[in-house]
PDB file of N, CA and C in Angstrom:
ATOM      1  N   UNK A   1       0.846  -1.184   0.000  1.00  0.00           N
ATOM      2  CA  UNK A   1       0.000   0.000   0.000  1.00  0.00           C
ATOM      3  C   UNK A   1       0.888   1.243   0.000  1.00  0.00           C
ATOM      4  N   UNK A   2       0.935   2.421  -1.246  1.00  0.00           N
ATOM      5  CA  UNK A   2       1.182   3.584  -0.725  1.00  0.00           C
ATOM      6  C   UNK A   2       1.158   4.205  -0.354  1.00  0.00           C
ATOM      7  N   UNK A   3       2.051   5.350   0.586  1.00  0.00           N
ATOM      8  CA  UNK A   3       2.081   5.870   1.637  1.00  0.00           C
ATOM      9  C   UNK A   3       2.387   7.436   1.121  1.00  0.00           C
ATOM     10  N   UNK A   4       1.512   8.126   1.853  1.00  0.00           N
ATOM     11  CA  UNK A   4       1.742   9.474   1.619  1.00  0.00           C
ATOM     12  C   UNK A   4       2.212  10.416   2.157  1.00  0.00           C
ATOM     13  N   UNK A   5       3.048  11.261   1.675  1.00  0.00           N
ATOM     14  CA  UNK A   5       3.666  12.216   2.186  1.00  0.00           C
ATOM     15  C   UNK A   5       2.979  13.564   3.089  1.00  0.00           C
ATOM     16  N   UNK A   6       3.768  14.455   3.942  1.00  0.00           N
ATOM     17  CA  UNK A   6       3.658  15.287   4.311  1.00  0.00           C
ATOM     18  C   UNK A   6       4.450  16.180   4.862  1.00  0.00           C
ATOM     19  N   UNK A   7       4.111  17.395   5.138  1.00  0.00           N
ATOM     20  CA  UNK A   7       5.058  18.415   5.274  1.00  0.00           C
ATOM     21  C   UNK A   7       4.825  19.771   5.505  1.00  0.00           C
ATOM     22  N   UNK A   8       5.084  21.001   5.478  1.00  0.00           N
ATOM     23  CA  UNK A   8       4.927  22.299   5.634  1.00  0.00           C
ATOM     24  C   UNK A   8       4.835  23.110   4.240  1.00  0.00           C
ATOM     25  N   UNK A   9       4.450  24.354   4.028  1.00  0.00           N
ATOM     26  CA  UNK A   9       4.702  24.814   2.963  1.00  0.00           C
ATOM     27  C   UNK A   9       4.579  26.538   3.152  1.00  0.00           C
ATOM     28  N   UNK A  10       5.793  27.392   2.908  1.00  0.00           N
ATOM     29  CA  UNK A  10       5.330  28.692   2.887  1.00  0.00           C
ATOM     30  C   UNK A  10       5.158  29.609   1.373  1.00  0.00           C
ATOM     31  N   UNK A  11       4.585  30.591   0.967  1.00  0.00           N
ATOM     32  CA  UNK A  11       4.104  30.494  -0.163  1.00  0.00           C
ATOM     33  C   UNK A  11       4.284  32.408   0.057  1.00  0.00           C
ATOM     34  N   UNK A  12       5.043  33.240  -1.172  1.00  0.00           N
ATOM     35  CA  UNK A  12       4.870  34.538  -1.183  1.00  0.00           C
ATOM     36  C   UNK A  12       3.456  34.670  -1.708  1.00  0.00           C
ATOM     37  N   UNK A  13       2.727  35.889  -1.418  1.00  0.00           N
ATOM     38  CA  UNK A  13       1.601  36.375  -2.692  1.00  0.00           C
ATOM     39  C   UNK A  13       2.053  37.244  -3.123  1.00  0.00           C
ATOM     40  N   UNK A  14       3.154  37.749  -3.073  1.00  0.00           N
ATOM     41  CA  UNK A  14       3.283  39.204  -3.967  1.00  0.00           C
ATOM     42  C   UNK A  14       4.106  38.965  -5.487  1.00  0.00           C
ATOM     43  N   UNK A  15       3.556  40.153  -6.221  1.00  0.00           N
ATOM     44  CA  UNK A  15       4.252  40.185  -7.445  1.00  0.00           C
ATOM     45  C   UNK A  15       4.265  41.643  -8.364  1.00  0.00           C
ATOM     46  N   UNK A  16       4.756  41.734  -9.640  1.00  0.00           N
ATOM     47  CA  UNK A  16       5.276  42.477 -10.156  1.00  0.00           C
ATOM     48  C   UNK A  16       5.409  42.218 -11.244  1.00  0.00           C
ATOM     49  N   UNK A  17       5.140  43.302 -12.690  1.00  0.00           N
ATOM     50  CA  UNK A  17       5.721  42.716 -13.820  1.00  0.00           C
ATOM     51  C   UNK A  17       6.254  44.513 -14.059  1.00  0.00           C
ATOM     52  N   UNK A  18       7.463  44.538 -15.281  1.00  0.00           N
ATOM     53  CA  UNK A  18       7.554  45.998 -15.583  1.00  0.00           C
ATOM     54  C   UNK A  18       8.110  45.080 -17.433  1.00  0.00           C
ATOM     55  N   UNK A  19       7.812  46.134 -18.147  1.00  0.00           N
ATOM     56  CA  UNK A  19       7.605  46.003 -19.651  1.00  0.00           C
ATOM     57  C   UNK A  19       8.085  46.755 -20.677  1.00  0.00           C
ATOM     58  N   UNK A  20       7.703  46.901 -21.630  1.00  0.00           N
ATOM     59  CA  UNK A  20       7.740  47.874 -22.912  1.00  0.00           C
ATOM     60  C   UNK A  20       7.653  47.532 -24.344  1.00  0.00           C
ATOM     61  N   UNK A  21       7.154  48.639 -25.281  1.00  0.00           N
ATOM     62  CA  UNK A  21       7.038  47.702 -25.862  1.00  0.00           C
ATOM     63  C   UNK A  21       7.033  49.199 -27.315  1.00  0.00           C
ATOM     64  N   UNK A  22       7.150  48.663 -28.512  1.00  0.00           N
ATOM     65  CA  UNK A  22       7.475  49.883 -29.494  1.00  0.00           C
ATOM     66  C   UNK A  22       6.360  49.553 -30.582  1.00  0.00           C
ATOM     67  N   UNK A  23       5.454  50.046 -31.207  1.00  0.00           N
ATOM     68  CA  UNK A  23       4.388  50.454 -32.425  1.00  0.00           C
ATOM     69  C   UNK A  23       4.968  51.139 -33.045  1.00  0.00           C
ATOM     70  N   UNK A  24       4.223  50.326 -34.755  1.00  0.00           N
ATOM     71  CA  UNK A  24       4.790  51.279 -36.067  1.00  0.00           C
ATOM     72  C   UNK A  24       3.401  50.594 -37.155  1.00  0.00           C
ATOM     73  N   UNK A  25       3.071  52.476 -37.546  1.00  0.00           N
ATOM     74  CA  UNK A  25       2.399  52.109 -38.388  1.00  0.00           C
ATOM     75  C   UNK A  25       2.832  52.468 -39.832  1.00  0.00           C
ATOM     76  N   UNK A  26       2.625  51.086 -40.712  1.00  0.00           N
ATOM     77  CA  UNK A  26       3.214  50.965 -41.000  1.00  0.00           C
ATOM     78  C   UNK A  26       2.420  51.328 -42.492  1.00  0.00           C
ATOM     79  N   UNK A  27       0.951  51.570 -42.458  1.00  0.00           N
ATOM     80  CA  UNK A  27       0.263  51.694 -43.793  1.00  0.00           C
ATOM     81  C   UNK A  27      -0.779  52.408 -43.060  1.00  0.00           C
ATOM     82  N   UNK A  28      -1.778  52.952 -44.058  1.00  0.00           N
ATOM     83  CA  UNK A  28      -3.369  53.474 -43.354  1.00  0.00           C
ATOM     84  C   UNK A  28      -3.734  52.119 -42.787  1.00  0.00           C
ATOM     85  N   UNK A  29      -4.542  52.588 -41.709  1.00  0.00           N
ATOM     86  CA  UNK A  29      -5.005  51.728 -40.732  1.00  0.00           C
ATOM     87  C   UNK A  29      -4.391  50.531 -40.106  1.00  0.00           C
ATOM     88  N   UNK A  30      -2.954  49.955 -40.537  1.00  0.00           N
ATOM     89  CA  UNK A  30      -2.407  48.685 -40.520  1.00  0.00           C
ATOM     90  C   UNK A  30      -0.779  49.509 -39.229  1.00  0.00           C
ATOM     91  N   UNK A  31      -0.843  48.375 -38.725  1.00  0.00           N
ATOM     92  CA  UNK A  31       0.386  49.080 -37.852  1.00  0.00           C
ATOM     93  C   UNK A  31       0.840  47.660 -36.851  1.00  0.00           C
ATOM     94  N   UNK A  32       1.880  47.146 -36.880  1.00  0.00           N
ATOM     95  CA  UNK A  32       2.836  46.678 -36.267  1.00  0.00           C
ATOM     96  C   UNK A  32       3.364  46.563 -34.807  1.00  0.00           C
ATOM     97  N   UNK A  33       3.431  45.399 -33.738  1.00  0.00           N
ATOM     98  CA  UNK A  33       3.837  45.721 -32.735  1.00  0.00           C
ATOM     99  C   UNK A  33       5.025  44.850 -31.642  1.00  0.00           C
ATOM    100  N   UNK A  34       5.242  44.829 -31.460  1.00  0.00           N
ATOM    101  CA  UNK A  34       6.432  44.740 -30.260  1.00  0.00           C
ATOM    102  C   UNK A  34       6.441  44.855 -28.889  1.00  0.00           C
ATOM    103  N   UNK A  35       6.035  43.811 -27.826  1.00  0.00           N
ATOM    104  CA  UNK A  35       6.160  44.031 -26.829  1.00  0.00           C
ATOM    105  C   UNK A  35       6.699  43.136 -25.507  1.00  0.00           C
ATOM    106  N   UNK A  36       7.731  43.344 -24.860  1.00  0.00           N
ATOM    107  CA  UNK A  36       8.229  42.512 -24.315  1.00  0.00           C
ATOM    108  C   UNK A  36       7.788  42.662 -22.851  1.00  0.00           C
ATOM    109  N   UNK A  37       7.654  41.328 -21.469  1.00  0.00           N
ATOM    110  CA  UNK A  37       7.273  41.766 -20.093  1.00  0.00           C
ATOM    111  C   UNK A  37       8.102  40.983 -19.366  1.00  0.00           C
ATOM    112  N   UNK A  38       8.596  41.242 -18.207  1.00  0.00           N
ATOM    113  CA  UNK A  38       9.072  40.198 -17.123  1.00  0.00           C
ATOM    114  C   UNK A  38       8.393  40.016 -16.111  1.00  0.00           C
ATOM    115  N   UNK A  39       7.764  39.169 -15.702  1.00  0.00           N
ATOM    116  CA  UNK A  39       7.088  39.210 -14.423  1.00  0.00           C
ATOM    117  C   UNK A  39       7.578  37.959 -13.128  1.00  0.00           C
ATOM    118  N   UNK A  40       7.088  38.824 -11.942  1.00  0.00           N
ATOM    119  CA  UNK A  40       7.789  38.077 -10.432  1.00  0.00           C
ATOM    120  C   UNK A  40       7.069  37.798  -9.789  1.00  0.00           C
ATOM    121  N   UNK A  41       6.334  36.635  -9.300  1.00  0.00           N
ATOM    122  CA  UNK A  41       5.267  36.043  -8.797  1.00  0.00           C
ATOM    123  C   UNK A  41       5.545  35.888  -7.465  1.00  0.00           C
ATOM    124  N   UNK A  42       7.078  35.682  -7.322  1.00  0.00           N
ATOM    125  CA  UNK A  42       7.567  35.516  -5.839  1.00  0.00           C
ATOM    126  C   UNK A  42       7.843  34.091  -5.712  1.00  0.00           C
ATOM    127  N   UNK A  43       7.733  33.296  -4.669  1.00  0.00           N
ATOM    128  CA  UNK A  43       8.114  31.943  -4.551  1.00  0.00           C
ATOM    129  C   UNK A  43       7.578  31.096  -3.908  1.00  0.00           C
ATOM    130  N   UNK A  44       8.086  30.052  -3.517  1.00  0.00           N
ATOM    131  CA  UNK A  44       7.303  28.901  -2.539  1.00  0.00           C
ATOM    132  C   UNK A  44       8.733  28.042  -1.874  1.00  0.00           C
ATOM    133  N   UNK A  45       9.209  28.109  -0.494  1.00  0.00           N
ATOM    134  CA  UNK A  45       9.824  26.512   0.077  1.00  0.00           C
ATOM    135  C   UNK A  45       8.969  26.058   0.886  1.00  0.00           C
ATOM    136  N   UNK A  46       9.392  24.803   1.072  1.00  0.00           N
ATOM    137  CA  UNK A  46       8.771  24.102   2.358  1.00  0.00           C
ATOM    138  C   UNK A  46       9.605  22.871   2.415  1.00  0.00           C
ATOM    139  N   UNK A  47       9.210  21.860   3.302  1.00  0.00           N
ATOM    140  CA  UNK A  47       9.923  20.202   3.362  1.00  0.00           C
ATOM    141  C   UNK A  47       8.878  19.372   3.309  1.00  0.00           C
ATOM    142  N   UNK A  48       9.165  18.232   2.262  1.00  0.00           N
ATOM    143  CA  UNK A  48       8.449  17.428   2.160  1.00  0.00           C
ATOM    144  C   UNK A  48       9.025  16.189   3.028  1.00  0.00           C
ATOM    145  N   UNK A  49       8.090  15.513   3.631  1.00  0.00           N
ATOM    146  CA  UNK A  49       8.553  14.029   4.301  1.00  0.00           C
ATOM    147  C   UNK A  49       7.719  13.358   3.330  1.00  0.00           C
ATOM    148  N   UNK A  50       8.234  11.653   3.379  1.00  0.00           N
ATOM    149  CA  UNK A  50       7.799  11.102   2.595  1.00  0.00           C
ATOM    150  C   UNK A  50       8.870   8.971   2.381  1.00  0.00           C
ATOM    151  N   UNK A  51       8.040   8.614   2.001  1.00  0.00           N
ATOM    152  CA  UNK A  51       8.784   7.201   1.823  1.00  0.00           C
ATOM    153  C   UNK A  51       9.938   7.378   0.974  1.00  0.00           C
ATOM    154  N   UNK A  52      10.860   6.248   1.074  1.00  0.00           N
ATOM    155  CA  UNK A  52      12.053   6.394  -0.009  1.00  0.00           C
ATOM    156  C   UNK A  52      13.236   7.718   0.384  1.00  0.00           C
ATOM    157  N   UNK A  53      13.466   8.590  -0.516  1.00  0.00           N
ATOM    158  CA  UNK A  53      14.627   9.412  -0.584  1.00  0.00           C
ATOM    159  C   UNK A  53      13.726  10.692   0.832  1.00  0.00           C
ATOM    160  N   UNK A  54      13.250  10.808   0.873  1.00  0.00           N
ATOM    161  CA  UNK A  54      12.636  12.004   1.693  1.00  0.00           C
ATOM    162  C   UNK A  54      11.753  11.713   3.131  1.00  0.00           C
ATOM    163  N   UNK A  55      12.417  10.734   3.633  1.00  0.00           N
ATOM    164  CA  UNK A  55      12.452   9.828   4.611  1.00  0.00           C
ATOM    165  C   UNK A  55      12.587  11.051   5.899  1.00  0.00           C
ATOM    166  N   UNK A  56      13.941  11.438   5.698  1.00  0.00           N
ATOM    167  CA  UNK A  56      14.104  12.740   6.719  1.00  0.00           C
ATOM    168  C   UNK A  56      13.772  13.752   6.478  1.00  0.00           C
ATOM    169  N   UNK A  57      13.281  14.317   5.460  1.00  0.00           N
ATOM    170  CA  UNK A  57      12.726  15.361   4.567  1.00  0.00           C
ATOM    171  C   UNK A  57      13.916  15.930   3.632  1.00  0.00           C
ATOM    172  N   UNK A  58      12.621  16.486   2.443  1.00  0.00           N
ATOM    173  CA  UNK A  58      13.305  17.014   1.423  1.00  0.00           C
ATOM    174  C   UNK A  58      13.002  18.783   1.141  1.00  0.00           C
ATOM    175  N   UNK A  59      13.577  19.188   1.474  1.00  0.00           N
ATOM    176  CA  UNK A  59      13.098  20.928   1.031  1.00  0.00           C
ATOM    177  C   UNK A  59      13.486  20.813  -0.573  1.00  0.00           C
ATOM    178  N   UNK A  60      12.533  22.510  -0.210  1.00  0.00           N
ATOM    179  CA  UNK A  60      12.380  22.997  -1.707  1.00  0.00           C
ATOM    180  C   UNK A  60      12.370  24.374  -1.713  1.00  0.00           C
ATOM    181  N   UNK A  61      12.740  25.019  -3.019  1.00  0.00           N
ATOM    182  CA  UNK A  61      11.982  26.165  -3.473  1.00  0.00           C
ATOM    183  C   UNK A  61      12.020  26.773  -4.491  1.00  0.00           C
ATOM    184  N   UNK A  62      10.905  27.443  -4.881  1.00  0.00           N
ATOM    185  CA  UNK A  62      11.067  27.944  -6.300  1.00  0.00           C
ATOM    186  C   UNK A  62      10.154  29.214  -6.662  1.00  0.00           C
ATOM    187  N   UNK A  63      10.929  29.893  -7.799  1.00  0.00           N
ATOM    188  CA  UNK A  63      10.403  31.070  -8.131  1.00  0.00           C
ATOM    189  C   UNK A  63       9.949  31.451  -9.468  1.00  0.00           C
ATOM    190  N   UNK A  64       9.098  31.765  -9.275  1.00  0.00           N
ATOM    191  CA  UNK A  64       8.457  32.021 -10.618  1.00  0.00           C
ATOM    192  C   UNK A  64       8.233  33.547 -11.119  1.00  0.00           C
ATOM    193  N   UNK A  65       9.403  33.331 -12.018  1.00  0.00           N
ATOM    194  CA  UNK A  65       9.644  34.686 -13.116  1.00  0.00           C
ATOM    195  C   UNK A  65       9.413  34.518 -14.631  1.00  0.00           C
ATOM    196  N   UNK A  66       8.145  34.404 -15.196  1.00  0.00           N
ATOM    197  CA  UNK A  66       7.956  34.533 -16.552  1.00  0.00           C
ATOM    198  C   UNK A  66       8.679  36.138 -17.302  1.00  0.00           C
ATOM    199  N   UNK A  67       8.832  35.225 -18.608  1.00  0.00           N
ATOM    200  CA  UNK A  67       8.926  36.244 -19.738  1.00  0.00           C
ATOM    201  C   UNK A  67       8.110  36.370 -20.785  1.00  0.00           C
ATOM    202  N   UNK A  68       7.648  37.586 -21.678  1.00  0.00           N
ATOM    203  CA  UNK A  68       6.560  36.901 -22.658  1.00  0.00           C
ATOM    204  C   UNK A  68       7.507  38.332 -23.567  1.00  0.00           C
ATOM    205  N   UNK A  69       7.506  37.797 -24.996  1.00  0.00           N
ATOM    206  CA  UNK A  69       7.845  38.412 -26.130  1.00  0.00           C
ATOM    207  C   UNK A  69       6.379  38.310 -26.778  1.00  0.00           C
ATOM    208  N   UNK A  70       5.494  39.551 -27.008  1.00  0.00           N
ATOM    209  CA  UNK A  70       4.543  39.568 -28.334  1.00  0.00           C
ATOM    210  C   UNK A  70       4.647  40.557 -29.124  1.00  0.00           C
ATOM    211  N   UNK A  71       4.466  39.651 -30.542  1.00  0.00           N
ATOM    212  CA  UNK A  71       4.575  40.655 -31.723  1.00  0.00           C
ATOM    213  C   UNK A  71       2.955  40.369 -32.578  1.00  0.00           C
ATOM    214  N   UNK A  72       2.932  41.360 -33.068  1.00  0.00           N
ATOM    215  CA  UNK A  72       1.309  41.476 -33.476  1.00  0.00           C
ATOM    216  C   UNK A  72       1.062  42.410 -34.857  1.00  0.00           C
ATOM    217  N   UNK A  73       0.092  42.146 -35.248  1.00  0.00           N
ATOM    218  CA  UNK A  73      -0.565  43.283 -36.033  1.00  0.00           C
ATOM    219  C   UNK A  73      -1.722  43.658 -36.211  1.00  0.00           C
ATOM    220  N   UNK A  74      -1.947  44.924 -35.686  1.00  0.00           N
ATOM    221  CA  UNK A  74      -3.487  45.636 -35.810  1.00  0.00           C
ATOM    222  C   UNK A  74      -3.852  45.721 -36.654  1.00  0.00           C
ATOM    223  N   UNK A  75      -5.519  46.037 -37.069  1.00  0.00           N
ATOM    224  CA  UNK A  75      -5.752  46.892 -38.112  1.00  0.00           C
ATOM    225  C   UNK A  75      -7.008  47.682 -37.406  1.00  0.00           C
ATOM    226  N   UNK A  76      -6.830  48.955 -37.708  1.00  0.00           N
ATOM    227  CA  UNK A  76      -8.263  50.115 -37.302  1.00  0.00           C
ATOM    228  C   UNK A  76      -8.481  50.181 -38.198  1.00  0.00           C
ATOM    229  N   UNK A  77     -10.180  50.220 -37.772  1.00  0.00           N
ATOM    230  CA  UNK A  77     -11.507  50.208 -38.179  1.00  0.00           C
ATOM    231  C   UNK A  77     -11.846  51.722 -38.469  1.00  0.00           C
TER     232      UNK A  77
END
């Protein structure tokens, strides 16, 4: 029968993104875009106990920082 783990866990809520991004139009109504973001979600450790390797426990932690590159094209109406 398997056996399940347990453990603690602390968890940030805060976050942040900062950006930019450059437009070009490039015809009537048609125009071009560019925009890049980084964002900081903050993180999570804790210790997991558990059968096998994490017997005495195993910590952790991790952070989550996305990136997003979008490129696009409008058209006004």
């Amino acid at each position: 029968m398997p056996s399940l783990g347990f453990g603690d866990l602390s968890n940030t809520r805060t976050g942040w993104t900062a950006g930019g991004g450059v437009e070009w139009m490039f015809a009537p109504n048609w125009s071009a875009f560019l925009e890049g973001n980084y964002m900081d979600f903050g993180g999570s450790s804790g210790t997991v106990f558990g059968p096998g390797a994490c017997v005495a426990g195993c910590t952790y932690s991790t952070k989550r920082t996305p990136s997003t590159v979008l490129v696009g094209v409008n058209y006004r109406f």
